[in-house]
PDB file of N, CA and C in Angstrom:
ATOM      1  N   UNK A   1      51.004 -60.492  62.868  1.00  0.00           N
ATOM      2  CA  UNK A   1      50.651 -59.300  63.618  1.00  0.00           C
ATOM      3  C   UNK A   1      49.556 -59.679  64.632  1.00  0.00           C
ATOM      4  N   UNK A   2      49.635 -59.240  65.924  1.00  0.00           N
ATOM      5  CA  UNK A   2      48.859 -59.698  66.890  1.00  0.00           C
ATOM      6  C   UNK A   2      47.444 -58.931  66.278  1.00  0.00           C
ATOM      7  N   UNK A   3      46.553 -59.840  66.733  1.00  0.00           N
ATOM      8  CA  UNK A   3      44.828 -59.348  65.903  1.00  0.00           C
ATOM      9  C   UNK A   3      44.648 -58.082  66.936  1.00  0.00           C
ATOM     10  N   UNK A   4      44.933 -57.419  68.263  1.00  0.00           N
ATOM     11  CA  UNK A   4      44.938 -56.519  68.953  1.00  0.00           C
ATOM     12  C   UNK A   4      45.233 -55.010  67.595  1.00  0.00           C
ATOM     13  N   UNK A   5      46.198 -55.572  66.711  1.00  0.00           N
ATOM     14  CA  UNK A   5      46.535 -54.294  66.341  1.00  0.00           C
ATOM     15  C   UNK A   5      45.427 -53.981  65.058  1.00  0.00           C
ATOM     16  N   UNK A   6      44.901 -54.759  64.898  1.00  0.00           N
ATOM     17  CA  UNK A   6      43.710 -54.580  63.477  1.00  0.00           C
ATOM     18  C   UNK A   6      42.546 -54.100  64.147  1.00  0.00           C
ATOM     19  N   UNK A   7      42.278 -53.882  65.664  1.00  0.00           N
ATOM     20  CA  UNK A   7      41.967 -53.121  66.357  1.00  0.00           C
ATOM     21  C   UNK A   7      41.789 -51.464  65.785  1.00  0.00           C
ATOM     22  N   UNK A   8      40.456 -51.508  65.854  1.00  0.00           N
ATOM     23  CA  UNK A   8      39.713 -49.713  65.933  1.00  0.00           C
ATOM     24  C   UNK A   8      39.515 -49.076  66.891  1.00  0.00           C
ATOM     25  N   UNK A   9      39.125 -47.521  67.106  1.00  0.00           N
ATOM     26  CA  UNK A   9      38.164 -46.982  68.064  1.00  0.00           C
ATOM     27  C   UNK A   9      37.199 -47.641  69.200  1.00  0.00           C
ATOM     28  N   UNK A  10      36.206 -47.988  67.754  1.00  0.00           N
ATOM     29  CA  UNK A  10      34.952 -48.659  68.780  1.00  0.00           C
ATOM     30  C   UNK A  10      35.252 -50.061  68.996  1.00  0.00           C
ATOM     31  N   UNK A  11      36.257 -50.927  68.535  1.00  0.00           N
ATOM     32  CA  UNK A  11      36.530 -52.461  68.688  1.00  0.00           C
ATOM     33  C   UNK A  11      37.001 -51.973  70.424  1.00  0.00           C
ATOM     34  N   UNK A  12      37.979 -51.119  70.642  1.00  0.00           N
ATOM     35  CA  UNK A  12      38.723 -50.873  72.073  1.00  0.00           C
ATOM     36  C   UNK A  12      37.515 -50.900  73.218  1.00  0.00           C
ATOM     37  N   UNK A  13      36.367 -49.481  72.926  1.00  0.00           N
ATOM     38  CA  UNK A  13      35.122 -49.808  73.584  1.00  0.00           C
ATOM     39  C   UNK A  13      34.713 -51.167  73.939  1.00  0.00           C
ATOM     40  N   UNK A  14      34.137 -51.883  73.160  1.00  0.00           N
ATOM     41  CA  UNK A  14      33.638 -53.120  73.269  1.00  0.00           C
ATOM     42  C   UNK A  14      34.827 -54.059  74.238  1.00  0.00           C
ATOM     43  N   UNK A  15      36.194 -53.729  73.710  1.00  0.00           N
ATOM     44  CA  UNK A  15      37.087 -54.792  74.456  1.00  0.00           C
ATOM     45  C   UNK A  15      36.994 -54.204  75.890  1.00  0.00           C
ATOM     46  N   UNK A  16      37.270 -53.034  76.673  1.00  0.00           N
ATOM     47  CA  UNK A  16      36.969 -52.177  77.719  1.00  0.00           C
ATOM     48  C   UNK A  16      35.760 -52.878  78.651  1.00  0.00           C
ATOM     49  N   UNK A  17      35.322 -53.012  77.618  1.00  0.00           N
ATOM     50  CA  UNK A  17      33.427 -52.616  78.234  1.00  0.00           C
ATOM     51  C   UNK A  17      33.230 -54.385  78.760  1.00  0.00           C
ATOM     52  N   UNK A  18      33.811 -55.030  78.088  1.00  0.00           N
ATOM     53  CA  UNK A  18      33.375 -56.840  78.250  1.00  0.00           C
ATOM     54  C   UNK A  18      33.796 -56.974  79.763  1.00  0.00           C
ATOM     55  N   UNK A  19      32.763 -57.881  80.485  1.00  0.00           N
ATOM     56  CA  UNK A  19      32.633 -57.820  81.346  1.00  0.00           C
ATOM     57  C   UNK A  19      33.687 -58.422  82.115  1.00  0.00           C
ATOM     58  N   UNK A  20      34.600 -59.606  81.770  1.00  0.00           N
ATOM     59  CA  UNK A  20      35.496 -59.952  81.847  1.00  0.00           C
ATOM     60  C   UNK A  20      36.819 -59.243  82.239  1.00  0.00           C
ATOM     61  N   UNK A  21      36.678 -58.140  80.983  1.00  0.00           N
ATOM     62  CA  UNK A  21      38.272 -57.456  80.809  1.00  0.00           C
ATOM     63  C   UNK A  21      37.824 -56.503  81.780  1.00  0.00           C
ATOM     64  N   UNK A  22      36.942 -55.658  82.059  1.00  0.00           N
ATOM     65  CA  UNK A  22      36.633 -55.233  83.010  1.00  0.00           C
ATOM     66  C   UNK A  22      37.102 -55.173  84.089  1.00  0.00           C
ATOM     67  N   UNK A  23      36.533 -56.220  84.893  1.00  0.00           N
ATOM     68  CA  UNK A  23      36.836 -56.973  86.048  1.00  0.00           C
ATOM     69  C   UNK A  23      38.164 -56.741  86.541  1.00  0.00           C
ATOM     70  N   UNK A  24      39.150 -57.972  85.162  1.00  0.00           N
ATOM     71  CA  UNK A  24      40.379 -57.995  86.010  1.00  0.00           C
ATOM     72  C   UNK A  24      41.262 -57.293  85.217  1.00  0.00           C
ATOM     73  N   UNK A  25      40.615 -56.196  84.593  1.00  0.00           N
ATOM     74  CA  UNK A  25      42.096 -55.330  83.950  1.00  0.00           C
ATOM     75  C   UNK A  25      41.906 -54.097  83.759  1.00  0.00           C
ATOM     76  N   UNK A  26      40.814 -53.922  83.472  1.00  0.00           N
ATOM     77  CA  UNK A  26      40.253 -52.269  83.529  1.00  0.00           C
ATOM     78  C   UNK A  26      40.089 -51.747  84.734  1.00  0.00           C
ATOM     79  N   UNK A  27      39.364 -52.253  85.237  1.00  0.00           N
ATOM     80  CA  UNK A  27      38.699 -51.758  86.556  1.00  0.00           C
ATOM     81  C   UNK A  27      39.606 -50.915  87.125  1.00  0.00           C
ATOM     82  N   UNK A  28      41.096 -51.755  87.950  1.00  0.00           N
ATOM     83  CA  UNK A  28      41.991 -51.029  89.056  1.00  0.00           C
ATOM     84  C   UNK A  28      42.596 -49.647  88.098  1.00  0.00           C
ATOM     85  N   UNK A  29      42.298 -50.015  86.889  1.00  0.00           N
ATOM     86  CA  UNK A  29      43.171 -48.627  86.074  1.00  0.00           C
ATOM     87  C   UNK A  29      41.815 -47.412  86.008  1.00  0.00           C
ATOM     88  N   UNK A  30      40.828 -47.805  85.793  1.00  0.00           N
ATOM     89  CA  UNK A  30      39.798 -46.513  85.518  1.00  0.00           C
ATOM     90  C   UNK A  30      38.661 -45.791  86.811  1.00  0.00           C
ATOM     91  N   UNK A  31      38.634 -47.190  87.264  1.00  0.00           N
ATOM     92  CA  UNK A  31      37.618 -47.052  88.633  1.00  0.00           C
ATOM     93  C   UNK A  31      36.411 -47.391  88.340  1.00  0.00           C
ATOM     94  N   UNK A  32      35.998 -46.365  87.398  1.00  0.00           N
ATOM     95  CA  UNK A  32      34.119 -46.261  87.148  1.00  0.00           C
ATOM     96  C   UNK A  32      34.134 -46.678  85.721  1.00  0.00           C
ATOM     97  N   UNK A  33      33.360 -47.542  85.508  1.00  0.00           N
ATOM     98  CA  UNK A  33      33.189 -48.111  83.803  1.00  0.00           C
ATOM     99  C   UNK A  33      32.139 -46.674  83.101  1.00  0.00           C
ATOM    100  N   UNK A  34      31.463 -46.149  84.041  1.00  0.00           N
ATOM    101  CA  UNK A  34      31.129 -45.305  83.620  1.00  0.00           C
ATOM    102  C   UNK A  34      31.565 -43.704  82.457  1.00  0.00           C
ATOM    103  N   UNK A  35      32.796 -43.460  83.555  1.00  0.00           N
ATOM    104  CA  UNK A  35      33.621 -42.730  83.203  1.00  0.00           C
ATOM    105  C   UNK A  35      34.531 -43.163  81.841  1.00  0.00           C
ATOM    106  N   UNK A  36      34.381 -44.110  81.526  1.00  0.00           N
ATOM    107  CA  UNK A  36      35.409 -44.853  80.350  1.00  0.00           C
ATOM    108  C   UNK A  36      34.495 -44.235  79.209  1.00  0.00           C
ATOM    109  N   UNK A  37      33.434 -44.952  79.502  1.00  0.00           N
ATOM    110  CA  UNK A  37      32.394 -44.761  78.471  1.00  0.00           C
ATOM    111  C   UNK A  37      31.447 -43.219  78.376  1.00  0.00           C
ATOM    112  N   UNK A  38      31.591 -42.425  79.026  1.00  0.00           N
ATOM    113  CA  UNK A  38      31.506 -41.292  78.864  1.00  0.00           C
ATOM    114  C   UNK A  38      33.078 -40.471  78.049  1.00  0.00           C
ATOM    115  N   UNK A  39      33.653 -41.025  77.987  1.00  0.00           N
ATOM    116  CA  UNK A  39      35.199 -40.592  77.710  1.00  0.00           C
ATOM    117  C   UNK A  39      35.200 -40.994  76.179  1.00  0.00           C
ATOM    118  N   UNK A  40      34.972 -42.351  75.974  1.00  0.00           N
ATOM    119  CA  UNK A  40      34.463 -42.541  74.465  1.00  0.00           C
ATOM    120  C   UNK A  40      33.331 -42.437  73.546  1.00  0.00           C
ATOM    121  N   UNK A  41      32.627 -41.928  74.432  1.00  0.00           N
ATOM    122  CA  UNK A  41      31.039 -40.694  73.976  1.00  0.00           C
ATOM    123  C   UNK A  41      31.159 -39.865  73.408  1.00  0.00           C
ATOM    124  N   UNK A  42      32.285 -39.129  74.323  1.00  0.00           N
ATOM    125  CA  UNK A  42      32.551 -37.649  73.845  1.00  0.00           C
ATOM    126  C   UNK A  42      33.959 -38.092  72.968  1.00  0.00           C
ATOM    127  N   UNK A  43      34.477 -38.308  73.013  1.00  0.00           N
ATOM    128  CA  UNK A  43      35.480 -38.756  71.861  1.00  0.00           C
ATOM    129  C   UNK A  43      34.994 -39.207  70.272  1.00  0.00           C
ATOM    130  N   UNK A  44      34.118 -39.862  70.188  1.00  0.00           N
ATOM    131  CA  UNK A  44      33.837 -40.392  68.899  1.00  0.00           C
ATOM    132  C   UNK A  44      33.557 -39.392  68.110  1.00  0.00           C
ATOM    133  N   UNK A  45      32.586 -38.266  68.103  1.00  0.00           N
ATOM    134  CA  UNK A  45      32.399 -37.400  66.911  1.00  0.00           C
ATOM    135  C   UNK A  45      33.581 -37.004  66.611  1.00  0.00           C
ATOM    136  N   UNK A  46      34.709 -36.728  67.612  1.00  0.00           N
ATOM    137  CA  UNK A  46      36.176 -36.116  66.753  1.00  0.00           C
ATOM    138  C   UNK A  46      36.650 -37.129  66.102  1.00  0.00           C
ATOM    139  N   UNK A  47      36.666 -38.556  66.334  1.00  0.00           N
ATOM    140  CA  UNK A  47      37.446 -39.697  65.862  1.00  0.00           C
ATOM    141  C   UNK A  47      36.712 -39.552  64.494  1.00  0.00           C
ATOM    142  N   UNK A  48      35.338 -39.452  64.529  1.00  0.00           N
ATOM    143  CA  UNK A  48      34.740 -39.920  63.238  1.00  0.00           C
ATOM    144  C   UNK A  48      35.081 -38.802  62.353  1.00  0.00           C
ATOM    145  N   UNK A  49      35.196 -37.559  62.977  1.00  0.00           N
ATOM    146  CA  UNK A  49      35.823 -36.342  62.095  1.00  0.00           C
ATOM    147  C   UNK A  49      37.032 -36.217  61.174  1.00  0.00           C
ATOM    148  N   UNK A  50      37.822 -36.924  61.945  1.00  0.00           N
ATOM    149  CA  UNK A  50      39.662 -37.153  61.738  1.00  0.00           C
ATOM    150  C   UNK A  50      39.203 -37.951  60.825  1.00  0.00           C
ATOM    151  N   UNK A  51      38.451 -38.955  60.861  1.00  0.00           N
ATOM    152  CA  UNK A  51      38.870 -40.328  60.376  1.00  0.00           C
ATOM    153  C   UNK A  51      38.117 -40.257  59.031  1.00  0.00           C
ATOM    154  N   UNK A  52      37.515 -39.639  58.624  1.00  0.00           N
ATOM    155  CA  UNK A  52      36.689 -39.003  57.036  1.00  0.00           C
ATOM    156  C   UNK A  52      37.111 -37.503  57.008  1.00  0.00           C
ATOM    157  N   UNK A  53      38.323 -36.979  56.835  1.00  0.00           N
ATOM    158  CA  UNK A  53      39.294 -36.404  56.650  1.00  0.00           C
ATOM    159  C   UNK A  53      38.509 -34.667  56.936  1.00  0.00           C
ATOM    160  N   UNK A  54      37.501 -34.528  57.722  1.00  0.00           N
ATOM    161  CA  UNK A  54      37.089 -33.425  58.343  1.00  0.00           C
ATOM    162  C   UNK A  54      37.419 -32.664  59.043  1.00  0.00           C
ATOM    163  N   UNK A  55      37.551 -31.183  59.004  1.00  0.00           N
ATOM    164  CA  UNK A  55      37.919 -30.265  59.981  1.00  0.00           C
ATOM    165  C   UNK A  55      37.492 -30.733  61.357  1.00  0.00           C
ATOM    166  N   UNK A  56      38.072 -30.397  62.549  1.00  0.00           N
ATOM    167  CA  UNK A  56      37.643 -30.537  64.054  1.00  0.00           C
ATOM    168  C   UNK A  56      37.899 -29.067  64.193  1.00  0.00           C
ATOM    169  N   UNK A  57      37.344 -28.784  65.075  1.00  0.00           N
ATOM    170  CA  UNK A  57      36.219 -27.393  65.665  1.00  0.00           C
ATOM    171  C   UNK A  57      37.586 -26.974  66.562  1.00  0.00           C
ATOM    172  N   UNK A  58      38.145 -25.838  67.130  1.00  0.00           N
ATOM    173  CA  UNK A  58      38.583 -25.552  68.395  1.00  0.00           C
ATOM    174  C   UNK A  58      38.072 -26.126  69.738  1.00  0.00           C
ATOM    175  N   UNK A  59      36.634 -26.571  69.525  1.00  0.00           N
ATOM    176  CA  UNK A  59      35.759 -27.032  70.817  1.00  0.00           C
ATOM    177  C   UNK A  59      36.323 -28.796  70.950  1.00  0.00           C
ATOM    178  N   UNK A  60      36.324 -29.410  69.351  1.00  0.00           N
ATOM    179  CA  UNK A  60      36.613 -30.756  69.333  1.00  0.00           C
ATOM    180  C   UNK A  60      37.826 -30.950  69.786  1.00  0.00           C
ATOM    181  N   UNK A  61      39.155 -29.719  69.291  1.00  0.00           N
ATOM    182  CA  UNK A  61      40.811 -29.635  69.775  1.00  0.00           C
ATOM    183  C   UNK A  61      40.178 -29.841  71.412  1.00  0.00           C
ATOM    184  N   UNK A  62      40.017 -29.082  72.207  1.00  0.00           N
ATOM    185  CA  UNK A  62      39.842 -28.829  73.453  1.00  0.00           C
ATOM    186  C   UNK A  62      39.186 -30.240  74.264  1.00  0.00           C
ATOM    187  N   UNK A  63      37.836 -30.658  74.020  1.00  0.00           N
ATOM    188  CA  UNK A  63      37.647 -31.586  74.316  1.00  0.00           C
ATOM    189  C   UNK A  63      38.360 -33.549  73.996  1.00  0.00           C
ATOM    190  N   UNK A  64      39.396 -33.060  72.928  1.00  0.00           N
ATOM    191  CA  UNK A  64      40.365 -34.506  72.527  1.00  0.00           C
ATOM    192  C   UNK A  64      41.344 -34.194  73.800  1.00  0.00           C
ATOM    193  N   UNK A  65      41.588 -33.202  73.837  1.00  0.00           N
ATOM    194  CA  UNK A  65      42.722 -32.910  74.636  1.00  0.00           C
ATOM    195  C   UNK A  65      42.612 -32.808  75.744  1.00  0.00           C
ATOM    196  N   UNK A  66      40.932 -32.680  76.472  1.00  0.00           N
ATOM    197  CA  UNK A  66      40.704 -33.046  78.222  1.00  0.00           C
ATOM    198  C   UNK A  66      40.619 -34.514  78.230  1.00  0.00           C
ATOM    199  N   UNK A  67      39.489 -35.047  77.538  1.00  0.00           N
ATOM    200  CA  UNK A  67      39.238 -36.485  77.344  1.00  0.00           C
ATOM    201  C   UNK A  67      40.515 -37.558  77.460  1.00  0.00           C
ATOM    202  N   UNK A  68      41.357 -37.299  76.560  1.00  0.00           N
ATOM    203  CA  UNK A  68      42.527 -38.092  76.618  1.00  0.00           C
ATOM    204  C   UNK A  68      43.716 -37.818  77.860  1.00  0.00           C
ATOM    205  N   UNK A  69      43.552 -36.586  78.079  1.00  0.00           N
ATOM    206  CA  UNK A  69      44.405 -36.277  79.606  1.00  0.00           C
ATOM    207  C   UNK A  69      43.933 -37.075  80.409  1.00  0.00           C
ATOM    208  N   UNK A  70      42.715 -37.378  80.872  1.00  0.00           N
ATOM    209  CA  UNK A  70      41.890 -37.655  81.902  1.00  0.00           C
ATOM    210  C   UNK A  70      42.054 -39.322  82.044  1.00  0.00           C
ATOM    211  N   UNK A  71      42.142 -39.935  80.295  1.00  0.00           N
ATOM    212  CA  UNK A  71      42.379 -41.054  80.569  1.00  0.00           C
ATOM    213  C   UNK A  71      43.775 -41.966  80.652  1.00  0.00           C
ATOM    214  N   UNK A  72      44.842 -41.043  80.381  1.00  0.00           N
ATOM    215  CA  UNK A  72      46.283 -41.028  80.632  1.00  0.00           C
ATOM    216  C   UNK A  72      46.574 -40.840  81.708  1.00  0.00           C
ATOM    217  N   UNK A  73      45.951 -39.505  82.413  1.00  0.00           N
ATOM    218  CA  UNK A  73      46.135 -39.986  83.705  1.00  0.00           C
ATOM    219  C   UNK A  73      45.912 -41.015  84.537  1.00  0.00           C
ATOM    220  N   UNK A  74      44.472 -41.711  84.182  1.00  0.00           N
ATOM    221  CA  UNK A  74      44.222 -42.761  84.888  1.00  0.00           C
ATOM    222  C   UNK A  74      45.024 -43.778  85.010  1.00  0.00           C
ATOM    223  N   UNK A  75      45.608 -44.027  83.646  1.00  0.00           N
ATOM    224  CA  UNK A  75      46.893 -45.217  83.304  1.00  0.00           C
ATOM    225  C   UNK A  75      47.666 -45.023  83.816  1.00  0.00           C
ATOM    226  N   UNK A  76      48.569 -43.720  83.886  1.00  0.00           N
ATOM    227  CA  UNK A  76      49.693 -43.038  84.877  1.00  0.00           C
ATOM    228  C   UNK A  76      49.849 -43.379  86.219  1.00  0.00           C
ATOM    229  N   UNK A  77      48.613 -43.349  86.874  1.00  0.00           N
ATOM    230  CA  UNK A  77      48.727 -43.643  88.294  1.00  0.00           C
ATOM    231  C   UNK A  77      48.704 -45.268  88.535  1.00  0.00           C
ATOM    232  N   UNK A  78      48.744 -45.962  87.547  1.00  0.00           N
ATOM    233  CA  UNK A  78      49.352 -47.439  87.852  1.00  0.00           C
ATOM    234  C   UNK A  78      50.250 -47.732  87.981  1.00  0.00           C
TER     235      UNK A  78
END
């Protein structure tokens, strides 16, 4: 199994964020590294919610569901 798939949440961050992958693979898909990482800011309290088998809020539904639009779209337009 490729080690990509033993891959977490915050392992993706870190892979995103390296300055490297950045450069020549993130970048033309997101624009602003900023925006990535504001995207997985606000994402993590729901991940950590789901992921220790916790209710998510109507506010957490709403914000999984802009957050991840926003970054599908970005992929989309490649």
């Amino acid at each position: 199994m490729p080690l990509i798939e033993y891959a977490d949440f915050t392992h993706y961050k870190l892979i995103i964020e390296k300055s490297d992958n950045w450069t020549k693979v993130f970048k033309p898909v997101f624009g602003r590294k900023e925006d990535v990482q504001e995207s997985f800011q606000r994402l993590f309290p729901v991940r950590l919610a789901t992921m220790h088998s916790r209710f998510i809020t109507l506010d957490d539904d709403l914000l999984l569901r802009s957050e991840t639009t926003r970054l599908i779209n970005a992929i989309r337009r490649q």
